[in-house]
PDB file of N, CA and C in Angstrom:
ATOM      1  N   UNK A   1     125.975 108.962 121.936  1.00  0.00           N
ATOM      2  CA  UNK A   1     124.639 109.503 122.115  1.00  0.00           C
ATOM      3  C   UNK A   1     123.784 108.465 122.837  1.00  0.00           C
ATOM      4  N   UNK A   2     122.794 108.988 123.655  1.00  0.00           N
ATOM      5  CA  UNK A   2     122.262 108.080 124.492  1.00  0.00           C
ATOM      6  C   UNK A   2     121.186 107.736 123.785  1.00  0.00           C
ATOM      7  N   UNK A   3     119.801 106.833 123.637  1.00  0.00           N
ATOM      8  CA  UNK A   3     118.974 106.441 123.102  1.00  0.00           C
ATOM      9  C   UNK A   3     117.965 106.277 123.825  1.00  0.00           C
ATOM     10  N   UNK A   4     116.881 106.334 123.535  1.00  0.00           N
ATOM     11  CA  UNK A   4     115.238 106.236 124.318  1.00  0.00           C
ATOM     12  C   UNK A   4     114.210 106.004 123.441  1.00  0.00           C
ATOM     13  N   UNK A   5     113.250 105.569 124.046  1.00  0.00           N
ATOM     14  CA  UNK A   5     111.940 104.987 123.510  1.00  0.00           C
ATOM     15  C   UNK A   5     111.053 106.510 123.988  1.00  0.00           C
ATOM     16  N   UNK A   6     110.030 106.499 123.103  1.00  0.00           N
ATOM     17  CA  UNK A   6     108.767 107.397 123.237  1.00  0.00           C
ATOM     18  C   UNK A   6     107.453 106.446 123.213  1.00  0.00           C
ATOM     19  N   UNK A   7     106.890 106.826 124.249  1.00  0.00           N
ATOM     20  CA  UNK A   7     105.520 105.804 124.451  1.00  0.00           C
ATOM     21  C   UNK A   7     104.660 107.340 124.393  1.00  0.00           C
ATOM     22  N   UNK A   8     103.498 107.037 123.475  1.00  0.00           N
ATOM     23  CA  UNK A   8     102.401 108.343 122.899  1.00  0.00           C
ATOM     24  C   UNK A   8     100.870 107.337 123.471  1.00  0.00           C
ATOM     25  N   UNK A   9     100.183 108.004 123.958  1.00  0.00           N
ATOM     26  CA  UNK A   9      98.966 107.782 124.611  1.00  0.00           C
ATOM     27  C   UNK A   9      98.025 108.992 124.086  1.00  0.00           C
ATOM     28  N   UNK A  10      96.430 108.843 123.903  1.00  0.00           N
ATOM     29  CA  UNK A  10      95.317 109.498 124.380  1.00  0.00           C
ATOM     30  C   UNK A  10      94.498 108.501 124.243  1.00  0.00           C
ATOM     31  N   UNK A  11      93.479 108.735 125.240  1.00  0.00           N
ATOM     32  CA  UNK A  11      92.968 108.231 125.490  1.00  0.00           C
ATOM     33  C   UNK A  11      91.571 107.927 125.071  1.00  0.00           C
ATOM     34  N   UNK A  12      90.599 109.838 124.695  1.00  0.00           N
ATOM     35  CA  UNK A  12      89.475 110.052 124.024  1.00  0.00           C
ATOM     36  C   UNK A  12      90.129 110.719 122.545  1.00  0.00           C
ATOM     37  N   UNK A  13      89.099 110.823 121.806  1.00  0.00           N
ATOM     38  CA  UNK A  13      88.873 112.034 120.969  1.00  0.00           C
ATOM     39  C   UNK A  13      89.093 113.193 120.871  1.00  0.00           C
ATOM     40  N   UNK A  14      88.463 113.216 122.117  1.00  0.00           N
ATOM     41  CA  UNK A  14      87.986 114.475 122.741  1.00  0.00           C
ATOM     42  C   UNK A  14      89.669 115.244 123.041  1.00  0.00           C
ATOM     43  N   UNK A  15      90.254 114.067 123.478  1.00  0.00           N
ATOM     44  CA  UNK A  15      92.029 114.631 124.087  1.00  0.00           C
ATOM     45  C   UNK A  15      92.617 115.464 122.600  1.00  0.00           C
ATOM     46  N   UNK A  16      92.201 114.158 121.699  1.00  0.00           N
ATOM     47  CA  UNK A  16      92.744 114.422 120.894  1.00  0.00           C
ATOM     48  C   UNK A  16      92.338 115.909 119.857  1.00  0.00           C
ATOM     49  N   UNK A  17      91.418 116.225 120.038  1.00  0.00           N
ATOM     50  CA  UNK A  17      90.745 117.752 119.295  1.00  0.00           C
ATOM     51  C   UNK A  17      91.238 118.968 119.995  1.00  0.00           C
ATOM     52  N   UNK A  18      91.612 118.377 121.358  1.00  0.00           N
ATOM     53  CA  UNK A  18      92.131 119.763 122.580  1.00  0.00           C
ATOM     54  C   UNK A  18      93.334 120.111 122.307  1.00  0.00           C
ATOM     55  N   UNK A  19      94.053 119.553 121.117  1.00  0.00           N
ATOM     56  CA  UNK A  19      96.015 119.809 121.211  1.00  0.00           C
ATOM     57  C   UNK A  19      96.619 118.411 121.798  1.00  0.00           C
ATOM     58  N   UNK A  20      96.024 117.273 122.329  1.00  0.00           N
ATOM     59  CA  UNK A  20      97.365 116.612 122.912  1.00  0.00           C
ATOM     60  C   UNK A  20      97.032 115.115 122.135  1.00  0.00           C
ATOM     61  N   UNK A  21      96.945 115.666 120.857  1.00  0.00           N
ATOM     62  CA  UNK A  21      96.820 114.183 119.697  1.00  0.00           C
ATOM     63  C   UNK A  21      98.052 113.825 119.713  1.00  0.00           C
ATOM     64  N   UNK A  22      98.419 112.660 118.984  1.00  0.00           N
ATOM     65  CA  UNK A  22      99.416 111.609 119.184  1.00  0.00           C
ATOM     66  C   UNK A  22     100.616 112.509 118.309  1.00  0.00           C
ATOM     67  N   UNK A  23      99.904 113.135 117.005  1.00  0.00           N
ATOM     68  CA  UNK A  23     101.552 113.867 116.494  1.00  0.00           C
ATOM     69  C   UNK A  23     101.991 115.343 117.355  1.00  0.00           C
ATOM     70  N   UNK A  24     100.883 115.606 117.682  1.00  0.00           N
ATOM     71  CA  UNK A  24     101.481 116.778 118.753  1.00  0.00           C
ATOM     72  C   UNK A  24     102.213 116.463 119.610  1.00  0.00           C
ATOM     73  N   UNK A  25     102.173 115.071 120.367  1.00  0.00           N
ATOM     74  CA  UNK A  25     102.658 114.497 121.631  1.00  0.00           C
ATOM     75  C   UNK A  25     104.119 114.237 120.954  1.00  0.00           C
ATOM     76  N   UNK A  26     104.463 113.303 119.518  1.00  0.00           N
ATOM     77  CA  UNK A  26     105.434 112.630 119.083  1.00  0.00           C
ATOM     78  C   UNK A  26     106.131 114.109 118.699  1.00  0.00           C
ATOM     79  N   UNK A  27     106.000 115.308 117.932  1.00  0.00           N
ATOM     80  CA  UNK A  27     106.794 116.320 117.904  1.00  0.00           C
ATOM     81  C   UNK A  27     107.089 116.540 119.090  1.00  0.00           C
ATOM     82  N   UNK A  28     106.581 116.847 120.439  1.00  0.00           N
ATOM     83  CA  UNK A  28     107.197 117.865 121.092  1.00  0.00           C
ATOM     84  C   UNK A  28     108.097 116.399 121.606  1.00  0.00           C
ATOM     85  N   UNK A  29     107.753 115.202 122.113  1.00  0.00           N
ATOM     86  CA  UNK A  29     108.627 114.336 122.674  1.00  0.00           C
ATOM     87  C   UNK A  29     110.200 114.545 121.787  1.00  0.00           C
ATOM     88  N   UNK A  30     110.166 114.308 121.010  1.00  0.00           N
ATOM     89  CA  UNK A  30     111.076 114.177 119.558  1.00  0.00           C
ATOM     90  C   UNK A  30     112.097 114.990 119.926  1.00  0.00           C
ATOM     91  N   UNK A  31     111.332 116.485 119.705  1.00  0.00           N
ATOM     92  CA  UNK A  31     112.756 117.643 120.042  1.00  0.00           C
ATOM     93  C   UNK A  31     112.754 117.970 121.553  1.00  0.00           C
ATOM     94  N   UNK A  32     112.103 117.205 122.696  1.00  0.00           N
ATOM     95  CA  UNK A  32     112.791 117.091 123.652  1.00  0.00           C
ATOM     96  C   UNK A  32     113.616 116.324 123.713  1.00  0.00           C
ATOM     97  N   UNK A  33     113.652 115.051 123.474  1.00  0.00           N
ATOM     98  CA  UNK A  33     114.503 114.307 123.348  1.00  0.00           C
ATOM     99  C   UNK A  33     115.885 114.803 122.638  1.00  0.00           C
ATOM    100  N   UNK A  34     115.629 115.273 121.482  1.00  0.00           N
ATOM    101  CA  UNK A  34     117.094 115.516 120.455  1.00  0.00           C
ATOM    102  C   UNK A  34     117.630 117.016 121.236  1.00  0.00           C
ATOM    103  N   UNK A  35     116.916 117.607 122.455  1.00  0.00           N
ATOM    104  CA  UNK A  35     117.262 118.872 123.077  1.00  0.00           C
ATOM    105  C   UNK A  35     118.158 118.560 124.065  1.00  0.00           C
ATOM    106  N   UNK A  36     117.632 117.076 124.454  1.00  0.00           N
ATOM    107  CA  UNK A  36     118.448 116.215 125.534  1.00  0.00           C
ATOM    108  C   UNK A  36     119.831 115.288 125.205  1.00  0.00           C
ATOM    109  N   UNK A  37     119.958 115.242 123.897  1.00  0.00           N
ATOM    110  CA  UNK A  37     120.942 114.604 123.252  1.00  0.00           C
ATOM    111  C   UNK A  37     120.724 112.875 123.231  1.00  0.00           C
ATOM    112  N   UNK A  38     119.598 113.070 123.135  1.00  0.00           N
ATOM    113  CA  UNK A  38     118.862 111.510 123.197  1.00  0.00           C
ATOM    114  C   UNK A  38     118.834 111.331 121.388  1.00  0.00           C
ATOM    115  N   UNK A  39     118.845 109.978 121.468  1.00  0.00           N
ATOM    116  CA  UNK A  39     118.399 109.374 119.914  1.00  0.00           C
ATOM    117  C   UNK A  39     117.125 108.583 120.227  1.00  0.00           C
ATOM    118  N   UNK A  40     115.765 108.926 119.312  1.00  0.00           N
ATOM    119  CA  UNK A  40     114.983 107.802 119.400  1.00  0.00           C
ATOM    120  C   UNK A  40     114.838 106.751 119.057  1.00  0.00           C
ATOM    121  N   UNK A  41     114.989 105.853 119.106  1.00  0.00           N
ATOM    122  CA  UNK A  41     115.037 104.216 118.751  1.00  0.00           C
ATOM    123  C   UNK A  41     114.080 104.150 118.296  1.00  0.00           C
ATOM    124  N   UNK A  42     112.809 104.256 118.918  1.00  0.00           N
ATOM    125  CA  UNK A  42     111.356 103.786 118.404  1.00  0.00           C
ATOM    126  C   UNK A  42     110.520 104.700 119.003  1.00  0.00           C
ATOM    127  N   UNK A  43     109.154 104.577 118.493  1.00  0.00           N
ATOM    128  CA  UNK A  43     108.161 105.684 119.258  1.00  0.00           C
ATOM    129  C   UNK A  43     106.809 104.626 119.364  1.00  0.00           C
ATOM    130  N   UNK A  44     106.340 104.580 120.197  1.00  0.00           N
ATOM    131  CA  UNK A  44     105.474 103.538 120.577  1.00  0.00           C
ATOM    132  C   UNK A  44     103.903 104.454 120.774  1.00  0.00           C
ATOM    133  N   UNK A  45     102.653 103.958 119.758  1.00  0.00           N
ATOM    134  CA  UNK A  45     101.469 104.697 119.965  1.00  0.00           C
ATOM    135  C   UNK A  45     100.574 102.934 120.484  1.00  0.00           C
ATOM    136  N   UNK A  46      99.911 104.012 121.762  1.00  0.00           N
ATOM    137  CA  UNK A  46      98.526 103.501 122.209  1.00  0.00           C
ATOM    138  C   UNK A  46      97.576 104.633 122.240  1.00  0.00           C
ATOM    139  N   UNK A  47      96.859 103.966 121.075  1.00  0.00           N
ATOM    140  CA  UNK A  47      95.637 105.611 120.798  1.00  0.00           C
ATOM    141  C   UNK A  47      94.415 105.204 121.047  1.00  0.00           C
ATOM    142  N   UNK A  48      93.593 106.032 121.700  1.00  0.00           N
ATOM    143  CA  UNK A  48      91.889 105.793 122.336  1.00  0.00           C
ATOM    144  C   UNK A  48      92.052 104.513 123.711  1.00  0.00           C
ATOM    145  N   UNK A  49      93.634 104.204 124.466  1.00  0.00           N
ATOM    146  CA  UNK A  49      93.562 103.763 125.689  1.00  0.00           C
ATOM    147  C   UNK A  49      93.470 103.900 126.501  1.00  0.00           C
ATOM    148  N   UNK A  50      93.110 103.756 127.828  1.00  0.00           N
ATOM    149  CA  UNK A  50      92.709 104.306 128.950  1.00  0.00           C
ATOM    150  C   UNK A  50      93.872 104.106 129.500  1.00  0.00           C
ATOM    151  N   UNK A  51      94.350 105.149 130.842  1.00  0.00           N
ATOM    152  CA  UNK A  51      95.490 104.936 131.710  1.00  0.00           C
ATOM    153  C   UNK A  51      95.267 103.943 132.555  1.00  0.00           C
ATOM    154  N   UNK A  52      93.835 103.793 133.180  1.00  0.00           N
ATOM    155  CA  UNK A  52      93.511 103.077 133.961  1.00  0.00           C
ATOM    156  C   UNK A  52      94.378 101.664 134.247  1.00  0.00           C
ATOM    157  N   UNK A  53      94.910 100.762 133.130  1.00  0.00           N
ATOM    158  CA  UNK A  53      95.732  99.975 133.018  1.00  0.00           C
ATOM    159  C   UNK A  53      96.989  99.969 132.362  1.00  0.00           C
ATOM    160  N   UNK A  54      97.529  98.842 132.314  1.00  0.00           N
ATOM    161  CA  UNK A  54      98.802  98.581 132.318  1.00  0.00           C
ATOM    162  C   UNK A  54      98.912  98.010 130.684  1.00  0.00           C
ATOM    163  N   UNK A  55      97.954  97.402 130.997  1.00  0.00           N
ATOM    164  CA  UNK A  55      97.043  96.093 129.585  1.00  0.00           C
ATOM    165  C   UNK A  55      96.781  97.064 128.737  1.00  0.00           C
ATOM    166  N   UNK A  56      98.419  97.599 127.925  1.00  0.00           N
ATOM    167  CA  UNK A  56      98.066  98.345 126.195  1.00  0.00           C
ATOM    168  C   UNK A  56      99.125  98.026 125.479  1.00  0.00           C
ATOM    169  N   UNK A  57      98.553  97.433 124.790  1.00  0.00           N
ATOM    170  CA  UNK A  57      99.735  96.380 123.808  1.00  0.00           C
ATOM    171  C   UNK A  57     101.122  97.136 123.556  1.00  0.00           C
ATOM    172  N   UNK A  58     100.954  98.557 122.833  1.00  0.00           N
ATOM    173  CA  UNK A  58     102.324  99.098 122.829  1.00  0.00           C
ATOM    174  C   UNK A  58     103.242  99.316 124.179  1.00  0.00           C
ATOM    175  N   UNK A  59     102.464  99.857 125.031  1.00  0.00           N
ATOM    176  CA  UNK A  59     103.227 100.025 126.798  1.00  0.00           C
ATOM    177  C   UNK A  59     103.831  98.521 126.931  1.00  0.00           C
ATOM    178  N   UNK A  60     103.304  97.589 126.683  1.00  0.00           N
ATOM    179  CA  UNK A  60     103.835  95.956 126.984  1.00  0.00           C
ATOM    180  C   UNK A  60     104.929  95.755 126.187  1.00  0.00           C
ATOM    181  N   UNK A  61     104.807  96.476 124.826  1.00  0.00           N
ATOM    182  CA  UNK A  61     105.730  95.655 123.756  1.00  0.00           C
ATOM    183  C   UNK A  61     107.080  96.822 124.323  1.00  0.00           C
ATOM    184  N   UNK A  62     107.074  98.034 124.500  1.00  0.00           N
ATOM    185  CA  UNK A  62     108.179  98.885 124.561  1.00  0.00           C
ATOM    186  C   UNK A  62     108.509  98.085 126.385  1.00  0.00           C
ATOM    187  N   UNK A  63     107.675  98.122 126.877  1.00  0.00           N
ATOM    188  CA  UNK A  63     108.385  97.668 128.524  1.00  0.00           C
ATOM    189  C   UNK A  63     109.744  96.437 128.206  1.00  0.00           C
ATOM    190  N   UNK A  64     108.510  95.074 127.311  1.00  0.00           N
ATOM    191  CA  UNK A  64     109.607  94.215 127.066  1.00  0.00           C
ATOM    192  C   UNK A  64     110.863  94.307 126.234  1.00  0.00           C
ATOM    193  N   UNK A  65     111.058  95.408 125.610  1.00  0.00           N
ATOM    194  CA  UNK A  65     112.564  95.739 124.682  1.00  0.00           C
ATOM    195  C   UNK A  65     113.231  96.307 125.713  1.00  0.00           C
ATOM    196  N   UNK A  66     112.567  97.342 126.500  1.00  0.00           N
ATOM    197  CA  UNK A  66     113.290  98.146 127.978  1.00  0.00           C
ATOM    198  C   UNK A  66     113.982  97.002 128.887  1.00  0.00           C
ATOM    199  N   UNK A  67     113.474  95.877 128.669  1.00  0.00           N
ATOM    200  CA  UNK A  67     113.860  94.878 129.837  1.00  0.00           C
ATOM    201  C   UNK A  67     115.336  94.953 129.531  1.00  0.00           C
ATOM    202  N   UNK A  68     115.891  94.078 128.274  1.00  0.00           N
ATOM    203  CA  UNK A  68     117.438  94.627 127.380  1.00  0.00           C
ATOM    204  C   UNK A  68     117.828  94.941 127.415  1.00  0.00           C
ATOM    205  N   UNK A  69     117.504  96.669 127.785  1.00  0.00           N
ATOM    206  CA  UNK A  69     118.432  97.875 127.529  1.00  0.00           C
ATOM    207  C   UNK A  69     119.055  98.304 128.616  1.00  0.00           C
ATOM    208  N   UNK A  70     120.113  98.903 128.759  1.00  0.00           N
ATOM    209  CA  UNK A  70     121.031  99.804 129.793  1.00  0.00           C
ATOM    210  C   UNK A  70     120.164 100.499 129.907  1.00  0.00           C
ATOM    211  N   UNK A  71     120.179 101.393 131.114  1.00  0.00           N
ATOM    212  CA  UNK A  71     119.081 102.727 131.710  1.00  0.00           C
ATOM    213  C   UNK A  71     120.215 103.398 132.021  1.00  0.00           C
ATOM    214  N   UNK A  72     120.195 104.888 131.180  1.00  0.00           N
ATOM    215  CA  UNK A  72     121.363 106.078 131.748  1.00  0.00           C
ATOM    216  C   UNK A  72     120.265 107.017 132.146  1.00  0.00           C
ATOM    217  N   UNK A  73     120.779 107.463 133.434  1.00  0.00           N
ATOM    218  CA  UNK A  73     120.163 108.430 133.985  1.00  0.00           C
ATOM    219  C   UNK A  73     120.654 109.455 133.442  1.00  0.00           C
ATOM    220  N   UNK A  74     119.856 110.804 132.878  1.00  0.00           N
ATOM    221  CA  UNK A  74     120.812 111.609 132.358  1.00  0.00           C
ATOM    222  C   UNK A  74     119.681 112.987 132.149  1.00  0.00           C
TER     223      UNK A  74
END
């Protein structure tokens, strides 16, 4: 089975009251993933961050474990 990381973002409140809060985002990622025959390793939340940057502690901490890992295209 192949394995992947989930990185969960919003950015306002506001995202989050519309449907695309962080457990809405982590369910549907989840059973896409397990639809894909993926295993999740970890699920990584940056909540109330802006896209604007790069600079969000979880996006940094999952990039640097990604550095490690094999990449299957699949």
């Amino acid at each position: 089975m192949k394995n992947c990381f989930i990185y969960l973002r919003v950015s306002t409140e506001e995202q989050a009251k519309e449907g695309f809060s962080i457990e809405n985002q982590k369910r549907a990622c989840i059973e896409f993933a397990k639809s894909k025959g993926y295993h999740v390793k970890r699920v990584f939340i940056d909540d109330g961050k802006s896209a604007r940057t790069t600079d969000r502690a979880a996006l940094q901490e999952m990039l640097k474990l990604a550095k490690g890992q094999e990449v299957q295209n699949g």
